[in-house]
N, C-alpha and C. Protein backbone atom coordinates (compact mmCIF):
# COMPACT_ATOMS: atom_id res chain seq x y z
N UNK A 1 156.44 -7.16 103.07
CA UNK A 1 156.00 -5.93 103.69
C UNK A 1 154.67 -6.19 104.38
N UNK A 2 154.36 -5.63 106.01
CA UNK A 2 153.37 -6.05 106.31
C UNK A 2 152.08 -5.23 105.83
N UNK A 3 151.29 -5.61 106.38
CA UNK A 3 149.82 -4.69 106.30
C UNK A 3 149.56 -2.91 106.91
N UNK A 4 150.72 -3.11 108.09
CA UNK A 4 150.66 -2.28 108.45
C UNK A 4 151.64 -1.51 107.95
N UNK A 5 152.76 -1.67 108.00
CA UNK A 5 153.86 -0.68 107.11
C UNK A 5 152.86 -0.23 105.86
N UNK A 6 151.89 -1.04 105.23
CA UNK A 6 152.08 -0.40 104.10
C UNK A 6 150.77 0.71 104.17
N UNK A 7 150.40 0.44 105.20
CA UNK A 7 149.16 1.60 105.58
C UNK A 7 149.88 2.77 105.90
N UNK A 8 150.87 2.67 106.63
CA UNK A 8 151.52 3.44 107.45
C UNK A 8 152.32 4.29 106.36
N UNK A 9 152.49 3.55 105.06
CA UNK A 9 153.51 4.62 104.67
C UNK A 9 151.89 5.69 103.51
N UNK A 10 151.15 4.79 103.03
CA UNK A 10 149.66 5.47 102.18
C UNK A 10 150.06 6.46 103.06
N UNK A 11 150.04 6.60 104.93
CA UNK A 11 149.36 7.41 105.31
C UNK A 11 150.39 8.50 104.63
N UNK A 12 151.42 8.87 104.85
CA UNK A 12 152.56 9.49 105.00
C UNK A 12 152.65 10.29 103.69
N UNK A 13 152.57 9.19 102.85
CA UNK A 13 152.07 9.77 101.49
C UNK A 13 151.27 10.59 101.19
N UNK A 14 150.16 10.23 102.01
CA UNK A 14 148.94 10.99 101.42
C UNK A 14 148.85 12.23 102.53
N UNK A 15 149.34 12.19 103.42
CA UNK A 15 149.74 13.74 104.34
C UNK A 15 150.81 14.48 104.01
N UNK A 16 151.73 13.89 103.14
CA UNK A 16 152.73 14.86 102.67
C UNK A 16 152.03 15.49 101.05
N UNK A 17 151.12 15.56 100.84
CA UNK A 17 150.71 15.91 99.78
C UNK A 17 151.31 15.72 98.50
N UNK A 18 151.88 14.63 98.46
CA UNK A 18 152.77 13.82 97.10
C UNK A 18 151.51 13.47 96.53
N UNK A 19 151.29 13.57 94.79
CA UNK A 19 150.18 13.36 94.16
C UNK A 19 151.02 11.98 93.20
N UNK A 20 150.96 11.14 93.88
CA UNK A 20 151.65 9.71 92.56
C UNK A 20 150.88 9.52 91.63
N UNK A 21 149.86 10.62 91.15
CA UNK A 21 149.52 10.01 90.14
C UNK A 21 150.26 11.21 88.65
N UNK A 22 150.46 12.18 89.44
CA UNK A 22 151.19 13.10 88.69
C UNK A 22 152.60 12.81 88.50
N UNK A 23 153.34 12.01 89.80
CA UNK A 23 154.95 11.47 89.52
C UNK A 23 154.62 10.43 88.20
N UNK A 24 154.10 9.36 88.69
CA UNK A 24 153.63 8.29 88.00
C UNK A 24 152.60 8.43 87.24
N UNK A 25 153.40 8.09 85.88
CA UNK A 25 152.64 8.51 84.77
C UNK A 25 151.75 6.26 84.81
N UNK A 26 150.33 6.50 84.38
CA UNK A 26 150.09 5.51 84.34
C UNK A 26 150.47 4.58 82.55
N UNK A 27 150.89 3.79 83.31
CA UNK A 27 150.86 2.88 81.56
C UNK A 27 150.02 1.60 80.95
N UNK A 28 149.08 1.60 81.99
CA UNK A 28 147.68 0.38 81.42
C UNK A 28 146.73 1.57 81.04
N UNK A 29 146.07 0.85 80.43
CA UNK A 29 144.94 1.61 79.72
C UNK A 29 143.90 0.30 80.05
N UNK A 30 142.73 0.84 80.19
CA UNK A 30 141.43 -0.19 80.98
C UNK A 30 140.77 0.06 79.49
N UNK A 31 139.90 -0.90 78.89
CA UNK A 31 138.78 -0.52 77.70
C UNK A 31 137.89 0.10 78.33
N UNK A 32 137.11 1.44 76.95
CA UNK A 32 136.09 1.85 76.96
C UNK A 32 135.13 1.20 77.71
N UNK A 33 134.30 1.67 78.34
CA UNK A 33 132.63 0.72 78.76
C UNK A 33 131.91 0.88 77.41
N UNK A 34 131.17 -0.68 77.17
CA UNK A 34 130.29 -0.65 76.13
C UNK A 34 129.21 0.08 75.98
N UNK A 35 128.76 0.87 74.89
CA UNK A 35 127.45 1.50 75.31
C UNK A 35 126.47 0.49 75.28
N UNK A 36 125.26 0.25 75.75
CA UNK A 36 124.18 -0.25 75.39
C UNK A 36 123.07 0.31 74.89
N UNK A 37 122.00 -0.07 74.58
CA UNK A 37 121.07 0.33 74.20
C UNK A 37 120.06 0.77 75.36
N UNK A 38 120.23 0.39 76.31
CA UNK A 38 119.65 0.36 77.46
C UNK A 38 119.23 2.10 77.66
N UNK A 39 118.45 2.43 78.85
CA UNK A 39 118.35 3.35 79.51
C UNK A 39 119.36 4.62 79.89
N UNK A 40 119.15 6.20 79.63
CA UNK A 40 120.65 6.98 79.87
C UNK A 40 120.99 6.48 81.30
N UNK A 41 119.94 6.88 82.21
CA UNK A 41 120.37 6.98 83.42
C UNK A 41 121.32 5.23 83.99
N UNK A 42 121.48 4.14 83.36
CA UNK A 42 121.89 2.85 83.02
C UNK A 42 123.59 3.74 82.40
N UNK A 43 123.52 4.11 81.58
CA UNK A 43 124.85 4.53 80.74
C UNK A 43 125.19 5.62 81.66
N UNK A 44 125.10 6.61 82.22
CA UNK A 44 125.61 7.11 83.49
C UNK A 44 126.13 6.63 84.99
N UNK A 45 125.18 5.31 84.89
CA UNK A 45 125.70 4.64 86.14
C UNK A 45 126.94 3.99 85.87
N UNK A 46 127.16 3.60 84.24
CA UNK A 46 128.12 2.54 83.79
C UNK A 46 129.39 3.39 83.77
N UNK A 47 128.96 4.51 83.69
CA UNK A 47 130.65 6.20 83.14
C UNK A 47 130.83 5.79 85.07
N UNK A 48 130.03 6.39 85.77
CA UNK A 48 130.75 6.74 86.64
C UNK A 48 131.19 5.32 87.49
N UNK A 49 130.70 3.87 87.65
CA UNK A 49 131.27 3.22 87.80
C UNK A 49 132.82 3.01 87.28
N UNK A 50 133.13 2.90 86.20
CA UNK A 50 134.41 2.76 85.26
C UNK A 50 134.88 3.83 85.27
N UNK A 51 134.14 5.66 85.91
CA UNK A 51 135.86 6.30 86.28
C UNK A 51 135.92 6.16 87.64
N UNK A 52 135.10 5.45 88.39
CA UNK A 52 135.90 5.10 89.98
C UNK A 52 137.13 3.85 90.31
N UNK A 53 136.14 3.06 89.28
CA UNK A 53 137.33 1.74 89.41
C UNK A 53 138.64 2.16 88.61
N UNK A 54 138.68 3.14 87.24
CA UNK A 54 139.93 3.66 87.13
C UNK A 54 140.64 4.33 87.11
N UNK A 55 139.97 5.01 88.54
CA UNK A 55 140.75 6.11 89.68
C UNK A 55 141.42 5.19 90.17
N UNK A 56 140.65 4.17 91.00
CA UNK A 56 140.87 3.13 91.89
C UNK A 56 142.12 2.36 91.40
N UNK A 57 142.16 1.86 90.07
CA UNK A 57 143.12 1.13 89.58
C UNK A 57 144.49 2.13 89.34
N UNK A 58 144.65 3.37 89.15
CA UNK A 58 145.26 4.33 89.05
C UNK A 58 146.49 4.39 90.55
N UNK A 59 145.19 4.09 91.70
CA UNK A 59 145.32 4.69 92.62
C UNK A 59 146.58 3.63 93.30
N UNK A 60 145.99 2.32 93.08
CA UNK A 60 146.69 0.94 93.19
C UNK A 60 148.20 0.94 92.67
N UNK A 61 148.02 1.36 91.51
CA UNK A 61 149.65 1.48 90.56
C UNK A 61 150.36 2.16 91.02
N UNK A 62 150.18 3.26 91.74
CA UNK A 62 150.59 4.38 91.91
C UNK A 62 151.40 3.84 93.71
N UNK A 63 150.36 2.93 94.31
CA UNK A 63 151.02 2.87 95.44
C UNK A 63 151.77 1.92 95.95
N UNK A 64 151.44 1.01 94.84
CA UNK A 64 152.75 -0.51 94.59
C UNK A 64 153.87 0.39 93.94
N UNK A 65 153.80 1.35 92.68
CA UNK A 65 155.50 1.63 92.63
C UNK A 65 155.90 2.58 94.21
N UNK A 66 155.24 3.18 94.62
CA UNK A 66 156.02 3.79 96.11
C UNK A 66 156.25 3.08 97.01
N UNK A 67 155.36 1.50 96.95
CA UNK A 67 156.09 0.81 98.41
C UNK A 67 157.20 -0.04 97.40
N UNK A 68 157.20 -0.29 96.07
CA UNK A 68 158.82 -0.89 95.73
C UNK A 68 159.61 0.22 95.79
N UNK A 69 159.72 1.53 95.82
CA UNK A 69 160.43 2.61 96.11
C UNK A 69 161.02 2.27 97.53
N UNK A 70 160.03 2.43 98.36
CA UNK A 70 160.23 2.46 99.81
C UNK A 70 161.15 0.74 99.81
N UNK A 71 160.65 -0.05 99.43
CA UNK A 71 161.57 -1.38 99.83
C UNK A 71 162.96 -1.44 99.25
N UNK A 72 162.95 -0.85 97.83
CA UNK A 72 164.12 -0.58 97.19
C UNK A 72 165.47 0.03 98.08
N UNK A 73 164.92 0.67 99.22
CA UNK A 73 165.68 1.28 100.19
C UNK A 73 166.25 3.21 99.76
N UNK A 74 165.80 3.88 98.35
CA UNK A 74 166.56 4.54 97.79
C UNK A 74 166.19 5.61 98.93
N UNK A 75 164.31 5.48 99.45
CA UNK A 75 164.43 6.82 100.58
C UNK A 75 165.18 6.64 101.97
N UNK A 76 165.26 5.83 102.24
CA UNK A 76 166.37 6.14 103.49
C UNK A 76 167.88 6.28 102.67
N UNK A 77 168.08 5.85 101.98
CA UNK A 77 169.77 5.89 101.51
C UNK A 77 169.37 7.50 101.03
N UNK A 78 168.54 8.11 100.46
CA UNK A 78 168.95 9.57 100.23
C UNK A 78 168.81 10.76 101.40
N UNK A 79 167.66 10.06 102.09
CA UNK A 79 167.41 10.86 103.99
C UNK A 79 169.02 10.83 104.55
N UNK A 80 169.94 9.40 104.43
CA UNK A 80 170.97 9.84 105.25
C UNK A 80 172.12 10.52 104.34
N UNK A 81 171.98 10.35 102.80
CA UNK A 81 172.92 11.42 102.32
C UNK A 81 172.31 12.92 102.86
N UNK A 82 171.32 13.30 103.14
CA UNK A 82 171.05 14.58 103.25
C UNK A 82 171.09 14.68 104.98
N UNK A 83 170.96 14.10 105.76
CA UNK A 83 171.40 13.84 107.23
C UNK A 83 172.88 14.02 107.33
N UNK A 84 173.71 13.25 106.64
CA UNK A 84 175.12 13.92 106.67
C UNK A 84 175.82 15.46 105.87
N UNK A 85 174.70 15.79 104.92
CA UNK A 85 175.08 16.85 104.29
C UNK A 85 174.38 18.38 105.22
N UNK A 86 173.33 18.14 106.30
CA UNK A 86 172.89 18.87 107.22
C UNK A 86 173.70 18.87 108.37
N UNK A 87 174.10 17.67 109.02
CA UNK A 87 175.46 17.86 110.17
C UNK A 87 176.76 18.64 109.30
N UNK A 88 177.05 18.61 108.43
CA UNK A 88 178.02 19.24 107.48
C UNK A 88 178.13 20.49 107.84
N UNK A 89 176.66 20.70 107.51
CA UNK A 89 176.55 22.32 107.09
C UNK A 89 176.49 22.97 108.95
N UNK A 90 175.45 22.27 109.86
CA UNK A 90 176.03 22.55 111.30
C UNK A 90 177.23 22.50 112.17
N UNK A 91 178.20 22.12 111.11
CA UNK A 91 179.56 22.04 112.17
C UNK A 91 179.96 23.25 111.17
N UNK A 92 179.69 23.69 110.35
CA UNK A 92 180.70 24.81 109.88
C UNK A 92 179.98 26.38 110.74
């Protein structure tokens, strides 16, 4: 899959307002960040680092299973079951 297909489909994704993180339930779990002894404002930088990267990592999982979706072929094979079940319904 190239670079661009796979931008092209994020985009599509992310303008059809599909939330993959709500389809896709995640199943890694990242460890706690260690506390240190250090400084709060140090232990605040460390929370919100580690929930961006595991948004980020969330975000990743979420969009490798939709482009093996998309390569799997199942959305075009169900677009043209419903393409023939719409000419169906226009010839009657």
């Amino acid at each position: 899959l190239s670079f661009e297909d796979t931008l092209r489909d994020l985009a599509i994704l992310r303008t059809s307002g599909t939330d993959l993180a709500a389809i896709l339930a995640s199943t890694t779990t990242m460890p706690e960040p260690e506390s240190t002894a250090s400084s709060p404002v140090t232990v605040d930088v460390d929370v919100d680092v580690y929930t961006s990267v595991t948004r980020s990592y969330e975000f990743v999982q979420a969009a490798r299973a939709a482009i093996k979706i998309k390569n799997r072929g199942e959305v075009e094979a169900q677009g043209e079951r419903v393409n023939d079940v719409r000419s169906k319904l226009e010839e009657v």
